[in-house]
Protein backbone atom coordinates (compact mmCIF):
# COMPACT_ATOMS: atom_id res chain seq x y z
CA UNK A 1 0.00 0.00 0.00
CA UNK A 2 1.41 3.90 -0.93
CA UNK A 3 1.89 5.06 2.47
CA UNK A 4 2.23 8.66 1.17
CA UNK A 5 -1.43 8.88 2.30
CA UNK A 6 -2.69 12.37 3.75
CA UNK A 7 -4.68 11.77 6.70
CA UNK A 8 -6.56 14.56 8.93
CA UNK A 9 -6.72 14.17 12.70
CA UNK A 10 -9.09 16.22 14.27
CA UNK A 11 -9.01 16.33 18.55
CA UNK A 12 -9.49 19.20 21.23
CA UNK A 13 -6.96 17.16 23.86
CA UNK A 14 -3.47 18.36 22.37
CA UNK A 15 -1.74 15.23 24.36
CA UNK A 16 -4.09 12.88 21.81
CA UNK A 17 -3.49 14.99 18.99
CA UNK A 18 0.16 15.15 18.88
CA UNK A 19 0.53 11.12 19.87
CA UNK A 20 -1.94 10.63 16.89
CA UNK A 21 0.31 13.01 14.54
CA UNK A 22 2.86 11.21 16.12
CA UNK A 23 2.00 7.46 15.32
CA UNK A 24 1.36 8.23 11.94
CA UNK A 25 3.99 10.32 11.03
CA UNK A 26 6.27 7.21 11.97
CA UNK A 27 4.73 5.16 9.92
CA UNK A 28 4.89 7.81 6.86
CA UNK A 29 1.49 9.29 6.59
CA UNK A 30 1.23 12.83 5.66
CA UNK A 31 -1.07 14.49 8.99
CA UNK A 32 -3.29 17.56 9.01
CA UNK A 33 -4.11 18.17 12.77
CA UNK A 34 -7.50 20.44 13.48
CA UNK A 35 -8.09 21.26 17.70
CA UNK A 36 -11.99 20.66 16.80
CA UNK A 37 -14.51 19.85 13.92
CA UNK A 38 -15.07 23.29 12.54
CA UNK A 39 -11.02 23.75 12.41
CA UNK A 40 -11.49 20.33 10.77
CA UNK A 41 -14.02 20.54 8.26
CA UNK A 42 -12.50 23.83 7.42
CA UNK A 43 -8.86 21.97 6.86
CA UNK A 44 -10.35 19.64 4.88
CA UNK A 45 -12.42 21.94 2.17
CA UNK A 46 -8.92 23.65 1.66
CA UNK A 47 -6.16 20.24 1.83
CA UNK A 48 -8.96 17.39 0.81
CA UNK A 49 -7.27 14.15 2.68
CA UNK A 50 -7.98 10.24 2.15
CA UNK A 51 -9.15 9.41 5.43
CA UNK A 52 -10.06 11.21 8.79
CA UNK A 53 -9.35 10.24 12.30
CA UNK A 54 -11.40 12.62 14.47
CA UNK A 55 -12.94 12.77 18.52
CA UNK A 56 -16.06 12.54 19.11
CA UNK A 57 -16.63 14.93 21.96
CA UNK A 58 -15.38 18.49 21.39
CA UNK A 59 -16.33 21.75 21.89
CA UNK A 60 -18.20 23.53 18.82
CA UNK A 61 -18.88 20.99 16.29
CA UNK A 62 -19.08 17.41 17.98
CA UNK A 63 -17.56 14.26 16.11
CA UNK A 64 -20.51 12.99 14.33
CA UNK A 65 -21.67 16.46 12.93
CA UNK A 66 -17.96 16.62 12.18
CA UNK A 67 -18.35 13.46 9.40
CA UNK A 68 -21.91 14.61 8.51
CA UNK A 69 -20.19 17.80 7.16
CA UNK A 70 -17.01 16.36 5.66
CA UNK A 71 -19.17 14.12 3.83
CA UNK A 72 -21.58 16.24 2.21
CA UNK A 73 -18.69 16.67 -0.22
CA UNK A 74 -16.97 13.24 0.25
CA UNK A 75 -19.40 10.74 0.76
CA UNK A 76 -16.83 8.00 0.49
CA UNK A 77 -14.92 9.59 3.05
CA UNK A 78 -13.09 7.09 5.37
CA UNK A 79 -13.18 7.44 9.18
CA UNK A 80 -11.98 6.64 12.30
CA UNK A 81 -14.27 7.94 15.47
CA UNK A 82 -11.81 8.22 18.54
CA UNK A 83 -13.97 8.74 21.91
CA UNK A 84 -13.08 8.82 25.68
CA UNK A 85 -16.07 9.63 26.32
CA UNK A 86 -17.87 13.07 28.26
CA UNK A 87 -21.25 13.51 29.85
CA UNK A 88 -22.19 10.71 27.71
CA UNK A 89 -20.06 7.08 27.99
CA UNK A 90 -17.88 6.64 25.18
CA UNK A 91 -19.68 3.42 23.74
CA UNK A 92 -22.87 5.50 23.28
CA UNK A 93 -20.65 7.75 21.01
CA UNK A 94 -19.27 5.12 19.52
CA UNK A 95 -21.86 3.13 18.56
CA UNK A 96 -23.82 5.49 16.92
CA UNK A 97 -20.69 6.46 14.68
CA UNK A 98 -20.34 2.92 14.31
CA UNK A 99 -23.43 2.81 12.39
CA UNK A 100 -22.45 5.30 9.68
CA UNK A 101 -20.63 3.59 6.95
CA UNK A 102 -16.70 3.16 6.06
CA UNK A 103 -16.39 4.34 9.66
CA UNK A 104 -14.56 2.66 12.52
CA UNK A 105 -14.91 3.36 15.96
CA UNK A 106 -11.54 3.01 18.39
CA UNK A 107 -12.21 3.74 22.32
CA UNK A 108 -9.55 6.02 24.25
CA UNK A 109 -7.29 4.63 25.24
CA UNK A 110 -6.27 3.10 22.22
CA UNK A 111 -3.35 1.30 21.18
CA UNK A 112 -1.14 2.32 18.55
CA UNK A 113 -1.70 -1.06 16.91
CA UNK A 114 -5.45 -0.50 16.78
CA UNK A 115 -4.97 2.72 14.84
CA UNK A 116 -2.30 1.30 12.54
CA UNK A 117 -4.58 -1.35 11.99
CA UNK A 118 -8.04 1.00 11.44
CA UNK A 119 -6.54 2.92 9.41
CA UNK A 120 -4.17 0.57 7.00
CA UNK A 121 -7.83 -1.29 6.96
CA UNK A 122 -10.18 1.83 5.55
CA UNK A 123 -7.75 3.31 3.07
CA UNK A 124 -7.13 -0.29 1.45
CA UNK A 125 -11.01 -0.96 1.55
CA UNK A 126 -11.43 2.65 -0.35
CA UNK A 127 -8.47 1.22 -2.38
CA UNK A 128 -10.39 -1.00 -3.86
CA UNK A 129 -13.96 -0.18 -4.33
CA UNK A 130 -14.54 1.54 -7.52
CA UNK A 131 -15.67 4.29 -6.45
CA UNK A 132 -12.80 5.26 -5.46
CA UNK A 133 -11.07 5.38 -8.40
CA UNK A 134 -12.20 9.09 -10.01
């Protein structure tokens, strides 16, 4: 797989940002960071990436109106939905972005393995539906 990928990590926690940017900067992704989903969907419109990794509790513009908006323009859009949860337990997040499609839903903490793996999993799945080939 061409690991020169672009990949847009969107998170209000700066310690899970940068060990996101982190993790897939070693393993040679190109990363976009946004501190929430307006920043985000902003980001994207301007640097258009191949797959998203973004919170889903943060101030402004929560995680799932976050992919609503970045797929009015990219329905195809990959995702990973990232949550340690708020007022509202993390699987309750989770589960409803779990329902949306190409999206996969990782619980904080995560390992660096499970991202590695969501994401090497989503952009080889857009890899090869035909769709994705425009």
């Amino acid at each position: 797989m061409n690991k020169t990928k672009r990949i847009l990590v969107i998170d209000d926690e700066p310690t899970s940002l940068d060990l996101l940017r982190r993790i897939l900067e070693i393993n040679d992704y190109e990363v976009l960071v946004a501190g929430n989903g307006m920043e985000g969907v902003e980001l994207f419109h301007d640097n258009p990436c191949d797959l998203v990794i973004t919170d889903m509790v943060m101030p402004k513009k929560d995680g799932l109106q976050t992919i609503l908006d970045l797929r009015v323009d990219s329905p195809d859009l990959p995702v990973i939905a990232i949550s340690g949860g708020g007022i509202i337990p993390k699987e309750r997040y989770l589960t409803v972005a779990g329902y949306l499609d190409q999206v996969i839903a990782i619980a904080k903490p995560f390992t660096i393995e499970a991202i590695i793996e969501a994401v090497e999993k989503l952009l080889q799945e857009r890899a090869v539906r035909p769709e994705a080939s425009e």
